[in-house]
N, C-alpha and C. Protein backbone atom coordinates (compact mmCIF):
# COMPACT_ATOMS: atom_id res chain seq x y z
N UNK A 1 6.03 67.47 47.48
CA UNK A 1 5.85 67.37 46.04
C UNK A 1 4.47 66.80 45.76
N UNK A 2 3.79 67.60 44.65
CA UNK A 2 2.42 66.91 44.05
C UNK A 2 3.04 66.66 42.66
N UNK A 3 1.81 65.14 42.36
CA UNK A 3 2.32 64.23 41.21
C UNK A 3 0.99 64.59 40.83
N UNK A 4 0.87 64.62 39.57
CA UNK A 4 -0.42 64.26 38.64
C UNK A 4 -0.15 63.55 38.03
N UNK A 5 -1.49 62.50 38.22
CA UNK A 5 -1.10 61.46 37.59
C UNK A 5 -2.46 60.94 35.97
N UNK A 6 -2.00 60.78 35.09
CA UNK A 6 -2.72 60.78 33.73
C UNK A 6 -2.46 59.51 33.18
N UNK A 7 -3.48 59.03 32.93
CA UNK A 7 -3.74 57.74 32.27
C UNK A 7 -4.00 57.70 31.24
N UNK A 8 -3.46 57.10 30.19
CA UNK A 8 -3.65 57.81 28.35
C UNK A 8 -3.20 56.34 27.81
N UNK A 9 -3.99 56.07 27.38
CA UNK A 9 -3.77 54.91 26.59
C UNK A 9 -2.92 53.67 27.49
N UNK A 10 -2.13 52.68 26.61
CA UNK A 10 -1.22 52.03 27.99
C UNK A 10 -0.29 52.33 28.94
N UNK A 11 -0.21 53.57 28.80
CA UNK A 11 0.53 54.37 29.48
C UNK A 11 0.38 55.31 30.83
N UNK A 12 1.14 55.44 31.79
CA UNK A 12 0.73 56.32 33.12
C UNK A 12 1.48 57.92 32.89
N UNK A 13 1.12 58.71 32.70
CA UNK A 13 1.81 60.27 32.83
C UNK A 13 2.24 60.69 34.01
N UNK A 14 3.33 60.48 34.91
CA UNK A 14 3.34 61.32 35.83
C UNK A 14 3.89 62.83 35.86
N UNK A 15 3.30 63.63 36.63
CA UNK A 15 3.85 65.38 35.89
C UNK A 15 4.27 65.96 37.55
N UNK A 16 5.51 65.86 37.95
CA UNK A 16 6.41 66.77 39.67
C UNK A 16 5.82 67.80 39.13
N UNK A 17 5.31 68.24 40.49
CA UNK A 17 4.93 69.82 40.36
C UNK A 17 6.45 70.49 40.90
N UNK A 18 7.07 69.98 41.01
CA UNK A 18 8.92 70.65 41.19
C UNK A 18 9.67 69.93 41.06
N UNK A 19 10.89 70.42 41.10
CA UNK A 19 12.04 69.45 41.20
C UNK A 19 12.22 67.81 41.87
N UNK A 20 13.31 67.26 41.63
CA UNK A 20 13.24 65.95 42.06
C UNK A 20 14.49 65.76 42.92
N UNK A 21 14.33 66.30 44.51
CA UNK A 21 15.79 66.51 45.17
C UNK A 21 15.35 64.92 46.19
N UNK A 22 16.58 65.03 47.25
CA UNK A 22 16.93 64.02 48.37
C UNK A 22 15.14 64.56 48.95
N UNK A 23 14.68 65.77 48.97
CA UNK A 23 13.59 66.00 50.16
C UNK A 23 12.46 65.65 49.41
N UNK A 24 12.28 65.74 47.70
CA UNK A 24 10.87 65.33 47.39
C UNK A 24 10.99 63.61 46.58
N UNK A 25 11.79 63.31 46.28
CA UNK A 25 12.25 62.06 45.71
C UNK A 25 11.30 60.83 46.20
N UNK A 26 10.88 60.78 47.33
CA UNK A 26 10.33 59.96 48.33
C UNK A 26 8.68 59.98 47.30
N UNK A 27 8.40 60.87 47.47
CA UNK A 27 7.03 60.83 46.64
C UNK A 27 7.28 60.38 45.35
N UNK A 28 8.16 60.43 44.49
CA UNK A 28 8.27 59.89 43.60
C UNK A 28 8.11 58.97 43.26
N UNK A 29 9.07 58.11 43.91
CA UNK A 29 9.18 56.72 44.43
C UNK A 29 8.24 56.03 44.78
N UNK A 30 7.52 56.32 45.77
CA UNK A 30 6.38 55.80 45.99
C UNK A 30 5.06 56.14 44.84
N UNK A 31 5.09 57.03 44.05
CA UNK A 31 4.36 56.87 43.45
C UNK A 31 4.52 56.01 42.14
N UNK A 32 5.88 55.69 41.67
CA UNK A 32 6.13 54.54 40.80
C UNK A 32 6.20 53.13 40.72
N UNK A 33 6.66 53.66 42.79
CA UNK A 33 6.50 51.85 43.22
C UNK A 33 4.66 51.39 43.17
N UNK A 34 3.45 52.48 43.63
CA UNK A 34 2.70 51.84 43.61
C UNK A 34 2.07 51.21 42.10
N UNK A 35 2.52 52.26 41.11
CA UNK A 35 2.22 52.05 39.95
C UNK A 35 2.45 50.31 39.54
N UNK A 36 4.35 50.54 39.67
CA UNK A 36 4.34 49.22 39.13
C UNK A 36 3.66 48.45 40.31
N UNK A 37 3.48 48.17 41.10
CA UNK A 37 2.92 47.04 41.93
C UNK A 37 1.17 46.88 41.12
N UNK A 38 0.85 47.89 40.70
CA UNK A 38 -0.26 47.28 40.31
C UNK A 38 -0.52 47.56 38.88
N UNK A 39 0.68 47.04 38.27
CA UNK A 39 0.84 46.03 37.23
C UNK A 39 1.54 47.39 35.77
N UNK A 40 1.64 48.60 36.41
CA UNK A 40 0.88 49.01 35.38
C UNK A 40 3.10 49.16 34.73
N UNK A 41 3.28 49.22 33.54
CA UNK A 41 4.74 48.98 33.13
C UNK A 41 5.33 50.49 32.07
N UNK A 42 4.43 51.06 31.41
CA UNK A 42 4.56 52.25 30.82
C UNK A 42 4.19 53.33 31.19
N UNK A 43 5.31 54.00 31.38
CA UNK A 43 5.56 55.23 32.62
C UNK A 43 6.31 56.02 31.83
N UNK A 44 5.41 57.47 31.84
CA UNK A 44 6.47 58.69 30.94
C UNK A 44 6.38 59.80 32.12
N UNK A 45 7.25 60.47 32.41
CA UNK A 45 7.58 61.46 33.36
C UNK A 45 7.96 62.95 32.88
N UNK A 46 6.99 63.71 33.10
CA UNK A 46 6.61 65.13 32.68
C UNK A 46 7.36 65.98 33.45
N UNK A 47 8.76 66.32 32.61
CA UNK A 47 9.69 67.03 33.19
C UNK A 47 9.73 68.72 33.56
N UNK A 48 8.24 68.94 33.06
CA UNK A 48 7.73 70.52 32.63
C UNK A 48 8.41 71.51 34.18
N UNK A 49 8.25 70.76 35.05
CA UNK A 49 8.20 71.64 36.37
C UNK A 49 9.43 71.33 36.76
N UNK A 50 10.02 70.37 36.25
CA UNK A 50 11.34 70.16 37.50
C UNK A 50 12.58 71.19 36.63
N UNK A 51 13.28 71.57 37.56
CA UNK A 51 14.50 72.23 36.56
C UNK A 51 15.47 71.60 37.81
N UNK A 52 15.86 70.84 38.24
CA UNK A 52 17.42 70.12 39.03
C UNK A 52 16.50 68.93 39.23
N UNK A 53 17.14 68.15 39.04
CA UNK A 53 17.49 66.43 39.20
C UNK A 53 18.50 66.36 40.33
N UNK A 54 18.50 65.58 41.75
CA UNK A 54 19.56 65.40 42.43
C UNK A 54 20.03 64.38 42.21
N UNK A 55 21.31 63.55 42.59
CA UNK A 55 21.81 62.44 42.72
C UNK A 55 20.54 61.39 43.26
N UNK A 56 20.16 61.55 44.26
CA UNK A 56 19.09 61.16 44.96
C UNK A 56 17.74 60.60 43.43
N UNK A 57 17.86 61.82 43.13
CA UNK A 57 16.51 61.54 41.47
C UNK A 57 17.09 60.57 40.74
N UNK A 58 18.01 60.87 40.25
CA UNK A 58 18.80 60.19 39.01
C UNK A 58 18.90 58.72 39.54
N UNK A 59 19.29 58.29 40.99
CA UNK A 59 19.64 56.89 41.30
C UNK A 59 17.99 56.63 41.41
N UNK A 60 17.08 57.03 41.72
CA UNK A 60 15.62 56.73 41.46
C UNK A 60 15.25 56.44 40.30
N UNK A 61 15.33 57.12 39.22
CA UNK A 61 14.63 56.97 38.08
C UNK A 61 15.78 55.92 37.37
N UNK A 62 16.71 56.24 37.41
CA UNK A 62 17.51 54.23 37.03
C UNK A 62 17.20 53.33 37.49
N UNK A 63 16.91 53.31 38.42
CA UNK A 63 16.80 52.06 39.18
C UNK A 63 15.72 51.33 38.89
N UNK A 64 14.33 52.38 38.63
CA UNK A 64 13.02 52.04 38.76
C UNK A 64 12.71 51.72 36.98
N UNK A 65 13.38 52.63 35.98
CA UNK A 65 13.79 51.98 34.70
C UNK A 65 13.64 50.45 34.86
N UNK A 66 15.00 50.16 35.26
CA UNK A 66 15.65 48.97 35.04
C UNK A 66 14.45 47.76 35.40
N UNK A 67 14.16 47.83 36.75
CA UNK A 67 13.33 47.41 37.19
C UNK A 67 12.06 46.94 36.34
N UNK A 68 11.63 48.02 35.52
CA UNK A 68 10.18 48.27 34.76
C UNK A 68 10.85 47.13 33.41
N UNK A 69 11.93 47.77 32.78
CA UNK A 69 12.38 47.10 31.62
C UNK A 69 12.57 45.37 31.83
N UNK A 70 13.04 44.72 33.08
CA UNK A 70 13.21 43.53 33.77
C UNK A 70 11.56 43.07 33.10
N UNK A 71 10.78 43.83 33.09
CA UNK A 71 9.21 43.20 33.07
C UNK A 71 8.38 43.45 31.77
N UNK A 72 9.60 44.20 30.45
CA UNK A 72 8.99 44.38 29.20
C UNK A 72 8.35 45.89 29.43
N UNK A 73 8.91 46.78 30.43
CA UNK A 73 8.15 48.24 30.49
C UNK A 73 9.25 49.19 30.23
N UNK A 74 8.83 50.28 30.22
CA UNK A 74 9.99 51.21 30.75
C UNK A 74 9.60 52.86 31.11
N UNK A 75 10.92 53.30 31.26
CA UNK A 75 10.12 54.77 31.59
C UNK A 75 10.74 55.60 30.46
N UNK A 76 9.82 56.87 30.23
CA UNK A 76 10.16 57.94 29.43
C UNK A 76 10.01 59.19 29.60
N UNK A 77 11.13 60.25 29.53
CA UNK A 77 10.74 61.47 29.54
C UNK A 77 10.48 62.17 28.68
N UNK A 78 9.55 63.49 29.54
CA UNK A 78 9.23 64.35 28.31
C UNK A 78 9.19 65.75 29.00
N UNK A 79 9.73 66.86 28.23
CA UNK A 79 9.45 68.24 28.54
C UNK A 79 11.06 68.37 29.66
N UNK A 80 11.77 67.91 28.81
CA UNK A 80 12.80 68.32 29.65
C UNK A 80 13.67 69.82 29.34
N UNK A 81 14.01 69.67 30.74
CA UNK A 81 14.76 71.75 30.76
C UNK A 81 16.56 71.50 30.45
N UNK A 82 16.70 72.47 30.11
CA UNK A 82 18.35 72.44 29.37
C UNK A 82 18.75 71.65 30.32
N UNK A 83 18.54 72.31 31.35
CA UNK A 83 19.64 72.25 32.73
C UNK A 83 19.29 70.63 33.10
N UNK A 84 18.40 70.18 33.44
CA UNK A 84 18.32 68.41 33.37
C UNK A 84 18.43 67.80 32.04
N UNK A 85 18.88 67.70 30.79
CA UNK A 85 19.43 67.43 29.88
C UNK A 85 20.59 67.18 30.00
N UNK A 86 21.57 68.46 30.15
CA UNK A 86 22.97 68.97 30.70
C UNK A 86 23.40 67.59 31.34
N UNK A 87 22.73 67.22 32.81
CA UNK A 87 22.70 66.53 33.56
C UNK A 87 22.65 65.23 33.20
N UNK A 88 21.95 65.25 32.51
CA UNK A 88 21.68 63.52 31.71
C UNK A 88 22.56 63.18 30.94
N UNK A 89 23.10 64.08 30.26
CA UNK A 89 24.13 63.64 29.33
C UNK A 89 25.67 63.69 30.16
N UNK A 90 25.99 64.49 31.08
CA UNK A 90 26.93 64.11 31.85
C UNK A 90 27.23 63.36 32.73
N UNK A 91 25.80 62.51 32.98
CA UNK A 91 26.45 61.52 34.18
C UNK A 91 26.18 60.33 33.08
N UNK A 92 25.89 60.21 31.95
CA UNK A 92 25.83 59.13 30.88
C UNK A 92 24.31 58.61 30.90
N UNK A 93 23.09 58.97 31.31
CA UNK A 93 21.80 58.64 31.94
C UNK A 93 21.03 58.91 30.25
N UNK A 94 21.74 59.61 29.61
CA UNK A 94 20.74 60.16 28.44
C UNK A 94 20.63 59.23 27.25
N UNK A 95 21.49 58.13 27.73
CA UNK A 95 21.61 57.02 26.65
C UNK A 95 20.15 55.84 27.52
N UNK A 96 20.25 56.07 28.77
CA UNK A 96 19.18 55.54 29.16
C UNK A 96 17.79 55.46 29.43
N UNK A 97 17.68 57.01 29.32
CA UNK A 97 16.16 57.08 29.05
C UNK A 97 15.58 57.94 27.48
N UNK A 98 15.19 57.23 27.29
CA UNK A 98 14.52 58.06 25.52
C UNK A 98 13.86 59.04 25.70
N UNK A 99 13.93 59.89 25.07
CA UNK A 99 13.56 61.57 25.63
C UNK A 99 11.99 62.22 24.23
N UNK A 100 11.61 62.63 24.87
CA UNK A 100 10.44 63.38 23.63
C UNK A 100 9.86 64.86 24.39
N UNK A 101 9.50 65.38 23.00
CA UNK A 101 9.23 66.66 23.74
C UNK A 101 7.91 66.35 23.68
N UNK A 102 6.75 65.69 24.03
CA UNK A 102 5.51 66.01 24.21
C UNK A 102 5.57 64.36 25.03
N UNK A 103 4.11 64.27 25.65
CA UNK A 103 3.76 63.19 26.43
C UNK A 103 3.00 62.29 25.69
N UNK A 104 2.43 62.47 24.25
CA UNK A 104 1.51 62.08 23.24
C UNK A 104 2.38 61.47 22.26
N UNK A 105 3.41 62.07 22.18
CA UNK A 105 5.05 61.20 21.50
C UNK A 105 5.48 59.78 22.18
N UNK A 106 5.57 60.18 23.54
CA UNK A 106 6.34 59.14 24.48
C UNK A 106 5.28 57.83 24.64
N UNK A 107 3.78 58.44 24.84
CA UNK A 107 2.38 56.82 25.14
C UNK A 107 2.61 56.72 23.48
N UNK A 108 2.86 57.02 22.51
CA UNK A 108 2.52 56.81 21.23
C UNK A 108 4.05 55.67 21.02
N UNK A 109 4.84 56.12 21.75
CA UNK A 109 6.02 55.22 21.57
C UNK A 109 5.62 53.72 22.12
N UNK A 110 5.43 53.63 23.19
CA UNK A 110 4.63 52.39 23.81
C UNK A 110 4.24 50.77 23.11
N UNK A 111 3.10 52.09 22.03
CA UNK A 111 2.55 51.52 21.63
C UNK A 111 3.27 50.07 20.41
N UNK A 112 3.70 51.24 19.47
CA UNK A 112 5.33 50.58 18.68
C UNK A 112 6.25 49.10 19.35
N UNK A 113 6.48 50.00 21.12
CA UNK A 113 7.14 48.82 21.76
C UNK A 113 6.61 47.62 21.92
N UNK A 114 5.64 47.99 22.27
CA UNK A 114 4.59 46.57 22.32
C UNK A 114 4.53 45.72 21.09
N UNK A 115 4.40 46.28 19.99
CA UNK A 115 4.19 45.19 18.97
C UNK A 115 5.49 45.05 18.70
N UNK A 116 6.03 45.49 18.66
CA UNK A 116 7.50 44.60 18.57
C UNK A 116 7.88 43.32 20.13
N UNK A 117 7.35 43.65 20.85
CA UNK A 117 7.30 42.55 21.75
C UNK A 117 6.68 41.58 21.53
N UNK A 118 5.36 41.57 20.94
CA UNK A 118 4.25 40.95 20.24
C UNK A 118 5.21 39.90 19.04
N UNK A 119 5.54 40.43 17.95
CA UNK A 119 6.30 39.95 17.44
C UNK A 119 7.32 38.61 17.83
N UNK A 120 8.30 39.62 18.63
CA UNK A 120 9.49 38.64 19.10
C UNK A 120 8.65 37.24 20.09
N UNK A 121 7.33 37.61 20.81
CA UNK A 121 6.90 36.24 21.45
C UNK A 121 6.47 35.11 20.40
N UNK A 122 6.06 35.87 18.84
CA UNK A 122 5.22 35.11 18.32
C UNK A 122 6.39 34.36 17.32
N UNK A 123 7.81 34.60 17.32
CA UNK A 123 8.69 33.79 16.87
C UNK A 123 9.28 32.86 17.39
């Protein structure tokens, strides 16, 4: 699997050039773990290419959520295909990640989050 990776405002774009199974998942992973390790917390994931999510994906991208949100970040998708929708909403995942159809929606969301974080520190 190739990741492109796009930097747009406070935000990181990553875009699978395919699916997200048990065999390419690994790159994934590592490319979110290095992210967050160096610091970075707003992460939107460009669903354009993938059409199946495995078990393997899905316990990845929760996990690494949770993780991000633990630190005031989170992740977001965008450009998702029926068929991983389908998926999201049947294993209950679609309540967990906020969905947009463009990648300029999702860093624009960020932004919003932040000042409401801004806020809640300054009370």
């Amino acid at each position: 699997m190739s990741i492109t990776e796009d930097h747009k405002q406070r935000a990181v774009v990553l875009t699978p050039d395919t699916s997200i199974t048990w065999r390419t998942q690994p790159e994934l992973k590592s490319a979110l773990d290095e992210l967050s390790s160096s610091g970075e917390k707003h992460i939107v994931i460009d669903l354009t290419n993938v059409r199946e999510i495995s078990g393997y994906g899905l316990g990845l991208l929760a996990s690494r959520c949770g993780r991000l949100r633990r630190q005031q970040g989170d992740i977001k998708l965008v450009n998702i295909s029926r068929s991983v929708k389908k998926l999201l909403r049947v294993t209950n995942l679609d309540a967990l990640f906020e969905q947009f159809d463009s990648a300029d929606g999702a860093v624009q969301s960020f932004t919003v989050m932040d000042r409401s974080i801004s806020q809640d520190e300054k009370e």
